[in-house]
Protein backbone atom coordinates (compact mmCIF):
# COMPACT_ATOMS: atom_id res chain seq x y z
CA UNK A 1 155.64 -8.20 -39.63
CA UNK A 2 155.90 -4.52 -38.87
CA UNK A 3 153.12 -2.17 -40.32
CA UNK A 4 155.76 0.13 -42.31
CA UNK A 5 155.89 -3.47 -44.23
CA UNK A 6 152.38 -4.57 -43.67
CA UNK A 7 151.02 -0.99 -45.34
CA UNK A 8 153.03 -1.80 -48.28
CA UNK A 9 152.18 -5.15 -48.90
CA UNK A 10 148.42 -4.44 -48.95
CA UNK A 11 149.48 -1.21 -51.77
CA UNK A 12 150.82 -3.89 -53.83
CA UNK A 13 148.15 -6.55 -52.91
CA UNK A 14 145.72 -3.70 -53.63
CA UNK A 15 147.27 -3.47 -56.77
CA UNK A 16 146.67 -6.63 -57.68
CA UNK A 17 150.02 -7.74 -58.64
CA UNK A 18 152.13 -10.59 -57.20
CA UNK A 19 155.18 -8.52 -56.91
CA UNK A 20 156.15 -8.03 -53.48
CA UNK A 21 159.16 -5.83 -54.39
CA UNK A 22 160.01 -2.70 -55.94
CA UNK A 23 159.51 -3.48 -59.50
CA UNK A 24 158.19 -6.93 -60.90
CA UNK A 25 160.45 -8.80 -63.02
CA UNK A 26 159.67 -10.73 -65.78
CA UNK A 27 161.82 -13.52 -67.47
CA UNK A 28 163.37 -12.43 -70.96
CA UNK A 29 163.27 -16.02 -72.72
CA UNK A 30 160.02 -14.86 -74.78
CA UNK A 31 160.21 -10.91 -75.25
CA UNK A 32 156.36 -9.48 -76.08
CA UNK A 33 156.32 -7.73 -79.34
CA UNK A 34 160.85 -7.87 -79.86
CA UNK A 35 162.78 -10.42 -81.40
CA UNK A 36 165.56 -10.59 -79.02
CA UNK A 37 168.48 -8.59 -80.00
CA UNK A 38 166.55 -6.72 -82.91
CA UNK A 39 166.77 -2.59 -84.21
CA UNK A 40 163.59 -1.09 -82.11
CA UNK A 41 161.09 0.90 -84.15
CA UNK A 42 160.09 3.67 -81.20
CA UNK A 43 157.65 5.52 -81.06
CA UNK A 44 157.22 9.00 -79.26
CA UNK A 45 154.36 10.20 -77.77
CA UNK A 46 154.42 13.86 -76.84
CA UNK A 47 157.58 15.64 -78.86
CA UNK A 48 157.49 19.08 -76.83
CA UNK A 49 160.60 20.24 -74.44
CA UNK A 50 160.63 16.63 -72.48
CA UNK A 51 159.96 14.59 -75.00
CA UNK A 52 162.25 15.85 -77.52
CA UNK A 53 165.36 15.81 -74.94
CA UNK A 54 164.99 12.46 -73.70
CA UNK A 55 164.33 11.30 -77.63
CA UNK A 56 167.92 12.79 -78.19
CA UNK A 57 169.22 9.81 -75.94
CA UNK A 58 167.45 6.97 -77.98
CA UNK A 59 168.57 8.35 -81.50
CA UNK A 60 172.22 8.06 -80.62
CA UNK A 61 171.83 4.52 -80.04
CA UNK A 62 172.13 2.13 -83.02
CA UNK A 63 170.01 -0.12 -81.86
CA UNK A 64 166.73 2.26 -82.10
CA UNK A 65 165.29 3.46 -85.09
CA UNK A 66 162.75 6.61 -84.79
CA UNK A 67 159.84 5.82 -86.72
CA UNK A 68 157.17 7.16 -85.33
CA UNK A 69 156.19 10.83 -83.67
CA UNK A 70 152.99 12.16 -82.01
CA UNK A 71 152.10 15.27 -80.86
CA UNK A 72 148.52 17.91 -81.20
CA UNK A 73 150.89 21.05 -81.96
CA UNK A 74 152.02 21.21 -85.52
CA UNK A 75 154.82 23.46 -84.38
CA UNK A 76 156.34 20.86 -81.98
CA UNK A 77 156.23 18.13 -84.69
CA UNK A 78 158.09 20.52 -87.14
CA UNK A 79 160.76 21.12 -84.18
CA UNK A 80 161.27 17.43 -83.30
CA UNK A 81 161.62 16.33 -87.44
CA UNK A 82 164.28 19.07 -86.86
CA UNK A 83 165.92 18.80 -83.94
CA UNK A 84 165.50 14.53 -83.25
CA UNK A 85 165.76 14.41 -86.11
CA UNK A 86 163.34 12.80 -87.32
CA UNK A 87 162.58 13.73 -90.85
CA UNK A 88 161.53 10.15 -91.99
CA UNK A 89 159.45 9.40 -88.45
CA UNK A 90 155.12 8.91 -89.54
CA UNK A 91 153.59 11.82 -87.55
CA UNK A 92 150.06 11.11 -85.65
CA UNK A 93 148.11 13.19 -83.70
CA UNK A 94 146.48 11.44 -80.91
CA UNK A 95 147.66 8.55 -78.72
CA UNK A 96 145.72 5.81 -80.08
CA UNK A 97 147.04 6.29 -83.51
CA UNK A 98 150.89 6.13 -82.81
CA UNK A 99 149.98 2.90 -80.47
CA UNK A 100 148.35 1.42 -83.34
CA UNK A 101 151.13 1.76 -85.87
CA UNK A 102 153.98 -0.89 -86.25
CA UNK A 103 156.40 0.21 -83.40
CA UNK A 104 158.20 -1.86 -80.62
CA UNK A 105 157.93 0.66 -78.38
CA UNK A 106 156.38 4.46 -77.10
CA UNK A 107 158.25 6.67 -75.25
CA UNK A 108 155.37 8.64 -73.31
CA UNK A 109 156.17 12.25 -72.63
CA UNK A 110 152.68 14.25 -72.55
CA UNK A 111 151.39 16.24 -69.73
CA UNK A 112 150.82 14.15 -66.18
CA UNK A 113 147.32 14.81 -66.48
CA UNK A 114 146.87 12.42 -69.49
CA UNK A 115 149.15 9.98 -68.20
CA UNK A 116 146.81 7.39 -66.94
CA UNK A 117 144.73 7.21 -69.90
CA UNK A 118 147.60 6.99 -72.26
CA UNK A 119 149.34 4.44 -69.64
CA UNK A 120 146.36 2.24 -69.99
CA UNK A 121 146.60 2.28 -74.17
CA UNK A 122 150.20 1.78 -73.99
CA UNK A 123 149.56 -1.57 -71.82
CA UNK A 124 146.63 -2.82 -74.04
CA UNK A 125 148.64 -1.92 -76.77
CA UNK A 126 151.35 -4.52 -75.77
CA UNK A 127 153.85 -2.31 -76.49
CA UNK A 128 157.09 -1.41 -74.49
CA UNK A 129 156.55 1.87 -72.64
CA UNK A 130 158.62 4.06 -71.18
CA UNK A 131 156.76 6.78 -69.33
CA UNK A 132 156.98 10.42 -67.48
CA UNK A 133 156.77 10.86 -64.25
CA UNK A 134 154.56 11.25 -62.52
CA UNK A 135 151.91 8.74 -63.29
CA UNK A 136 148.94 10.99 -62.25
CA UNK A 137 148.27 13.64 -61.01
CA UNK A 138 145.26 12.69 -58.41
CA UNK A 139 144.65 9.43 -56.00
CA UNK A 140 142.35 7.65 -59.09
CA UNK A 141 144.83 8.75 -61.68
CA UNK A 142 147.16 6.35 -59.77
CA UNK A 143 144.56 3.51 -59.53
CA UNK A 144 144.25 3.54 -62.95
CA UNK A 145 147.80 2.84 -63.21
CA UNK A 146 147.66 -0.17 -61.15
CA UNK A 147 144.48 -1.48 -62.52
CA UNK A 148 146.51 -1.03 -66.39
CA UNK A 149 149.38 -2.46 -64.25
CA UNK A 150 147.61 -6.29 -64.02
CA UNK A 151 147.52 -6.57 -67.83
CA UNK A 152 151.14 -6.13 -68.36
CA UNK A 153 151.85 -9.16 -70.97
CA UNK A 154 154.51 -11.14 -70.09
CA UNK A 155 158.05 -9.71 -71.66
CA UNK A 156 156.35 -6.37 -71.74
CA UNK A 157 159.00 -3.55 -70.63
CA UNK A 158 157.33 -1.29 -68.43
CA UNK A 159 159.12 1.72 -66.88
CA UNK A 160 158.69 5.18 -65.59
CA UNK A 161 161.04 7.84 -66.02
CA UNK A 162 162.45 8.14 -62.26
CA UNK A 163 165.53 8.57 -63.27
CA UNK A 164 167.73 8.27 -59.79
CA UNK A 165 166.30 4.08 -59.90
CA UNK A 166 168.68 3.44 -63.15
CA UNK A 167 171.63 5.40 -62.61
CA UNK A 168 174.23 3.72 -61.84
CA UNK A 169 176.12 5.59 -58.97
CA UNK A 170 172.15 5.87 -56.90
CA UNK A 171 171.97 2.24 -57.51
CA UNK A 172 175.63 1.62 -56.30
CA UNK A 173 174.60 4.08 -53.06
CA UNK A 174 171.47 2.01 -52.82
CA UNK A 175 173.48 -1.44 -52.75
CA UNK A 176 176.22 0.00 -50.12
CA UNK A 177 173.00 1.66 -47.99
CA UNK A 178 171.06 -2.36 -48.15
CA UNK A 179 174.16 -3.65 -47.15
CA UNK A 180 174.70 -2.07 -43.81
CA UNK A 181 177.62 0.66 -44.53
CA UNK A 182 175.76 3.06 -42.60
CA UNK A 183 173.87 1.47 -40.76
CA UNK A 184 169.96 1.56 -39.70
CA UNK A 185 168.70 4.57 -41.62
CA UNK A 186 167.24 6.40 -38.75
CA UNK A 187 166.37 10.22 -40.38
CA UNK A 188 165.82 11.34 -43.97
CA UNK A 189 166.09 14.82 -45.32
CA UNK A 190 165.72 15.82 -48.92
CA UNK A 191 165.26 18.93 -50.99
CA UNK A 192 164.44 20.32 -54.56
CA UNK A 193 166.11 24.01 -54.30
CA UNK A 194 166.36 24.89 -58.07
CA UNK A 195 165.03 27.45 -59.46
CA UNK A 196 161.91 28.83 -62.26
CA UNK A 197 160.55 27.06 -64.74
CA UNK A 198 160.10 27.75 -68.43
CA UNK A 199 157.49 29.67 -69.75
CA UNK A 200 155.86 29.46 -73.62
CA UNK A 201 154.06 32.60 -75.00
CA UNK A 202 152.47 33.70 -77.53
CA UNK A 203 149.49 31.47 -77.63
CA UNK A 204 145.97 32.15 -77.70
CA UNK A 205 144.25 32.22 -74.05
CA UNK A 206 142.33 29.08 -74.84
CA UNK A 207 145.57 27.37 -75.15
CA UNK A 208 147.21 28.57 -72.01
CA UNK A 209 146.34 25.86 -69.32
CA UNK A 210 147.97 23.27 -72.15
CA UNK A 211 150.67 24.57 -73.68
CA UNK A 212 151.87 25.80 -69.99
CA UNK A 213 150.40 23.08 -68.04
CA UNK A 214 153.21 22.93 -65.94
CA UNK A 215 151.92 26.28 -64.23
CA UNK A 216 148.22 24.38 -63.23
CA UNK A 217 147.83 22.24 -60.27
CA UNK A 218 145.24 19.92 -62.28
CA UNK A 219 147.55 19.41 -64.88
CA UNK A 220 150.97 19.08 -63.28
CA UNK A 221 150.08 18.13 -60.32
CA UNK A 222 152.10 20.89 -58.53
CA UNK A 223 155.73 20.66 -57.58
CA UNK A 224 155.58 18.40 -55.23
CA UNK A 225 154.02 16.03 -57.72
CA UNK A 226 155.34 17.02 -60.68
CA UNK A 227 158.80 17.60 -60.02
CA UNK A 228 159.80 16.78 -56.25
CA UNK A 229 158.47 13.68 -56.16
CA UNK A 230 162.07 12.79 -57.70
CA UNK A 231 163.39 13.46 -54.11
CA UNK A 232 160.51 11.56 -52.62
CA UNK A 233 160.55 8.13 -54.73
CA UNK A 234 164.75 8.05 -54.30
CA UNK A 235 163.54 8.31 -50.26
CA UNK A 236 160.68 5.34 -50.93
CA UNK A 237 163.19 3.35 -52.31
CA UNK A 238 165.92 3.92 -50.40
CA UNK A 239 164.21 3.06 -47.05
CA UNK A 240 162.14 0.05 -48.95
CA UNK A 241 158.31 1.50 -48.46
CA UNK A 242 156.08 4.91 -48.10
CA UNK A 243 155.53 7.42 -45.25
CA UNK A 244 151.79 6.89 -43.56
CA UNK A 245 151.37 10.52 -42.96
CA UNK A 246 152.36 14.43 -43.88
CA UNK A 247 152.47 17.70 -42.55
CA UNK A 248 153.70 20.73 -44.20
CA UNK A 249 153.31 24.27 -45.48
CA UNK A 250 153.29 26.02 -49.20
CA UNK A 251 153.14 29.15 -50.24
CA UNK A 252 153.35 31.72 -53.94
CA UNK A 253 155.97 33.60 -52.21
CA UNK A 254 157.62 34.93 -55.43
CA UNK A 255 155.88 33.78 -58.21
CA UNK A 256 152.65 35.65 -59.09
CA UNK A 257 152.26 36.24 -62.85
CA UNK A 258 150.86 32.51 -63.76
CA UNK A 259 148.88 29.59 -62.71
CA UNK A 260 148.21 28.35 -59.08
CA UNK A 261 151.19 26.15 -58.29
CA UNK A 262 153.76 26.90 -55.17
CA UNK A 263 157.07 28.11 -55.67
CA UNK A 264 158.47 27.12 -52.09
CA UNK A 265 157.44 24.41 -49.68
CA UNK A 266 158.20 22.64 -46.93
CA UNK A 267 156.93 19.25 -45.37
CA UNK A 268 157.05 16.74 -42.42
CA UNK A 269 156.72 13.12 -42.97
CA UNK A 270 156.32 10.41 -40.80
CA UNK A 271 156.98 6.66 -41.27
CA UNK A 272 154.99 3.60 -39.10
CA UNK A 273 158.19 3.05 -36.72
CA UNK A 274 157.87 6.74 -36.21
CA UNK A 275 161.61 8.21 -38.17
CA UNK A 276 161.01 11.16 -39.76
CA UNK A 277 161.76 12.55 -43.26
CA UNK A 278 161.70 16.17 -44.20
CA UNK A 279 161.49 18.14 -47.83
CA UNK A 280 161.78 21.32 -48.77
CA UNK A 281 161.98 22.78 -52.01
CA UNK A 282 161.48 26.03 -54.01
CA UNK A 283 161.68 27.73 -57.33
CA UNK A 284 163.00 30.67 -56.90
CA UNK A 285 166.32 32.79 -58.94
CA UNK A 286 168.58 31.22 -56.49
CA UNK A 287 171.70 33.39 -58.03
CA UNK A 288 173.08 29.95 -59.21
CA UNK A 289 172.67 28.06 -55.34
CA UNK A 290 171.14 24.70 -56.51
CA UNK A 291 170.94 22.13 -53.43
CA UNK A 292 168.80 19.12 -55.16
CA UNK A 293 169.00 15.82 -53.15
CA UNK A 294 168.84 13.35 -50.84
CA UNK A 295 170.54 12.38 -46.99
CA UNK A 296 170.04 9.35 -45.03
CA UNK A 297 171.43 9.65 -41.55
CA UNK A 298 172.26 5.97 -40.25
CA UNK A 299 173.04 4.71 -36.73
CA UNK A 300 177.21 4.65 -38.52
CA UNK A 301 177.39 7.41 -41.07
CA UNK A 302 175.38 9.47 -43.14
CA UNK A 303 174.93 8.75 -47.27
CA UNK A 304 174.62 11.81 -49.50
CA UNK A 305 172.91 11.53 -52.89
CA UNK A 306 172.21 13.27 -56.12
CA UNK A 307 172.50 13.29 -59.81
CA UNK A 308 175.82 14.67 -59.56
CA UNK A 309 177.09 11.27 -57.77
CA UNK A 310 177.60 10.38 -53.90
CA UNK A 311 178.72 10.93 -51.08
CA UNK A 312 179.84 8.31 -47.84
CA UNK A 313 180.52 9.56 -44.45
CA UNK A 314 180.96 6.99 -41.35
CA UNK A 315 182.75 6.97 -38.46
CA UNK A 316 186.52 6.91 -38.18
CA UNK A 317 186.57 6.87 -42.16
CA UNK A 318 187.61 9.07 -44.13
CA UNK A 319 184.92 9.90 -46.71
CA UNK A 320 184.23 8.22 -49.92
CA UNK A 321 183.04 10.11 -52.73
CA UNK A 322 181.77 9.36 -56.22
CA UNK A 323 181.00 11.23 -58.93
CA UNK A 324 178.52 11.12 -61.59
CA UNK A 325 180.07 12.93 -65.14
CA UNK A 326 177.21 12.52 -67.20
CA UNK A 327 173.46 12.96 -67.51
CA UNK A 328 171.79 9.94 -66.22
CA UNK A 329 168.89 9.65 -68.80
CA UNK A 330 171.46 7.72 -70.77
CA UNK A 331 171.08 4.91 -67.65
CA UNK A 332 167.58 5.20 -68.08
CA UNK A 333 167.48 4.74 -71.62
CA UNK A 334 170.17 2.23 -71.75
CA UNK A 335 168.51 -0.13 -69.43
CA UNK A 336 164.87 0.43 -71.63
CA UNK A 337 166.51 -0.65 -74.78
CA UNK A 338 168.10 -3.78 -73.48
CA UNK A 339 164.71 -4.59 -71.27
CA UNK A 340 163.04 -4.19 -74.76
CA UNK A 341 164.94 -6.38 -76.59
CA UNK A 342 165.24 -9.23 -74.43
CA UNK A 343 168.67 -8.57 -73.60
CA UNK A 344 167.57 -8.23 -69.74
CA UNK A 345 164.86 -9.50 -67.83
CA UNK A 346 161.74 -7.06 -68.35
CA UNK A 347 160.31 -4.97 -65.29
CA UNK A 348 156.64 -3.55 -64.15
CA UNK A 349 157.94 -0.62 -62.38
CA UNK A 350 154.09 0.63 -62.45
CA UNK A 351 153.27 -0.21 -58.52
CA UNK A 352 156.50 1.91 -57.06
CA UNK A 353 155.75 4.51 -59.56
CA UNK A 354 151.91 5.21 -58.12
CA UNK A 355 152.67 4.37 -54.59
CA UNK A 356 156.04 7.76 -55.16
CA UNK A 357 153.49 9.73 -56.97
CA UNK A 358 150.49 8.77 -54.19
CA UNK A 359 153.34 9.54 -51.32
CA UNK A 360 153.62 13.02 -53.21
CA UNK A 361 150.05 13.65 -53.65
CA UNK A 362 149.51 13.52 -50.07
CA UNK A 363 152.05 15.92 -49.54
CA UNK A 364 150.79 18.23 -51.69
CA UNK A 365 146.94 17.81 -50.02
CA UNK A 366 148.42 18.35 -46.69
CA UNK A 367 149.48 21.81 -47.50
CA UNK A 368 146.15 22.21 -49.66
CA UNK A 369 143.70 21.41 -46.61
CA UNK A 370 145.99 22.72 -44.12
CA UNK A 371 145.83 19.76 -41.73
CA UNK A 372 148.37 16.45 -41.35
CA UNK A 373 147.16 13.80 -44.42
CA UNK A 374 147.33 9.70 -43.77
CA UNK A 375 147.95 7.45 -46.33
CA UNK A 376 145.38 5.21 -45.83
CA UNK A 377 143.08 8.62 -46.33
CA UNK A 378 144.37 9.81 -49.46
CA UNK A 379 144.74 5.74 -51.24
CA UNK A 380 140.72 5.51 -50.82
CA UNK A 381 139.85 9.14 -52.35
């Protein structure tokens, strides 16, 4: 056994899980919670910017029913009964309350910070979950999601919103990649070059590090964590484990009127057999240049990837290209609602959610403390 495959068996063995693979999958003969084939009462957890886009996706299905909303901001639950809509929804205010209330299933779109806590109510709850990324923000944020992950009941659809894993053209470039088209991956460069993020104002200062959270390293996580690690879990996947150690550089080169997160970055990351992958990424006004994705360089072509579809290069071919015409958190909410009713087998997608989000972390903690971070380092902080 090589150790690229021995360091990711003991993640998942540390885990405690008895998946070996990506995601665990779970027979759908008994669904937890779901009669098979039965309207889903959801419930959403979180009903600011996120929470009220992705929501958009599950009220256009017929087979969902809206029922439930939670947020702390009065203003945000006025917004979503508008814009869901969700008029008729019962509005809580804190996570235990919504999880507690006769729904199928909680769509959890709050801040990273307060992800593992409301991961680990979500599971006890039995309820379906679909969660943001990432799934912590810290290396014990993400054991806590793997210690939640053993009580997963059997039937109980777990999945985190990495969008790339259930779109269909990345999972079409994934199968054509595992079988061989390109050959032996061999290099891996990605990048998140997109620009600012949105700011709320307005607010009292006491509510600044919350209502703009995505500004504060302890809340988001940073970019890396909070918004690159897209890039990074499409390269986990892809090559079928984690890097064991980072290198890289950050900086506020623009940015300098809120919080403490980098606006550019760059890093170096190295896998056991020694290939290397390289990110970079920045949030700069780019004048409309956007360059957000991933390329795997193979010993017979090169594969291309992104949200906007794929592209296949390899020698003496001409190239293939796909492309994607829609917004892939349909695919992601598509595949939730059949995993919650039974219509598909049900996954744990917890373990290859922490172990993206702990590859990111140590990223981000290598440009921190200046100095090249190991895996094995940042798991045991």
């Amino acid at each position: 056994m090589s150790e690229q495959r021995e360091t990711r068996r003991n993640f998942v063995k540390g885990a405690g899980l008895a998946a070996a693979a990506a995601w665990t999958i779970i027979k759908p003969e008994s669904v937890y919670g779901t009669p098979q084939n039965s309207k889903l009462k959801l419930g959403i957890l979180g009903v600011g910017r996120r929470g009220t886009n992705v929501g958009s996706y599950f009220t256009k299905s017929a087979q969902v029913e809206l029922t439930a909303i939670a947020d702390i901001y009065d203003a945000q639950i006025k917004q979503a009964q508008e814009n869901l809509p969700a008029k008729e929804a019962q509005v809580y205010k804190s996570a235990k309350a919504i999880l507690d209330s006769d729904i199928d299933a909680i769509y959890i779109a709050t801040p990273p910070y307060e992800h593992p806590e409301h991961f680990e109510l979500a599971v006890a709850s039995g309820k379906h979950i679909l969660m943001e990324k990432p799934v912590a923000v810290d290396p014990a944020g993400c054991r806590r999601i793997l210690a939640a992950a053993k009580n997963v009941k059997p039937g109980q659809m777990v999945m985190v919103d990495f969008q790339q894993r259930w779109g269909k053209d990345y999972r079409e470039a994934y199968e054509r990649v595992q079988n061989g088209e390109i050959g032996s991956i061999r290099m891996v460069r990605s990048a998140w070059i997109g620009g600012d993020l949105p700011r709320r104002s307005g607010h009292a200062a006491s509510e600044e590090r919350v209502l703009n959270w995505l500004f504060y390293k302890e809340r988001s996580g940073d970019i890396l964590v909070e918004q690159n690690c897209h890039n990074i879990d499409v390269v986990n996947w892809f090559t079928g484990g984690h890097p064991v150690s980072v290198n890289g550089y950050g900086a506020r080169a623009i940015r300098n009127d809120i919080g403490d997160i980098m606006d550019s970055l760059s890093v170096s990351f190295k896998f056991a057999d020694g290939r290397v992958y390289s990110h970079s990424g920045n949030q700069f006004g780019n004048g409309g240049y956007r360059d957000v994705g991933e390329y795997f360089f193979g010993t017979k072509g090169v594969v291309t990837t992104s949200r906007g579809g794929y592209t296949i290069r390899v020698e003496g071919k001409e190239p293939y290209e796909k492309r994607t015409e829609y917004n892939i958190n349909q695919d992601v909410v598509d595949h939730f609602i059949r995993g919650a009713q039974g219509l598909i087998p049900a996954e744990n997608a917890a373990v290859f959610a922490a172990e993206s989000t702990l590859t990111a972390i140590m990223a981000r903690l290598a440009i921190d403390e200046g100095r090249e971070m190991t895996w094995d380092e940042v798991y045991d902080r």
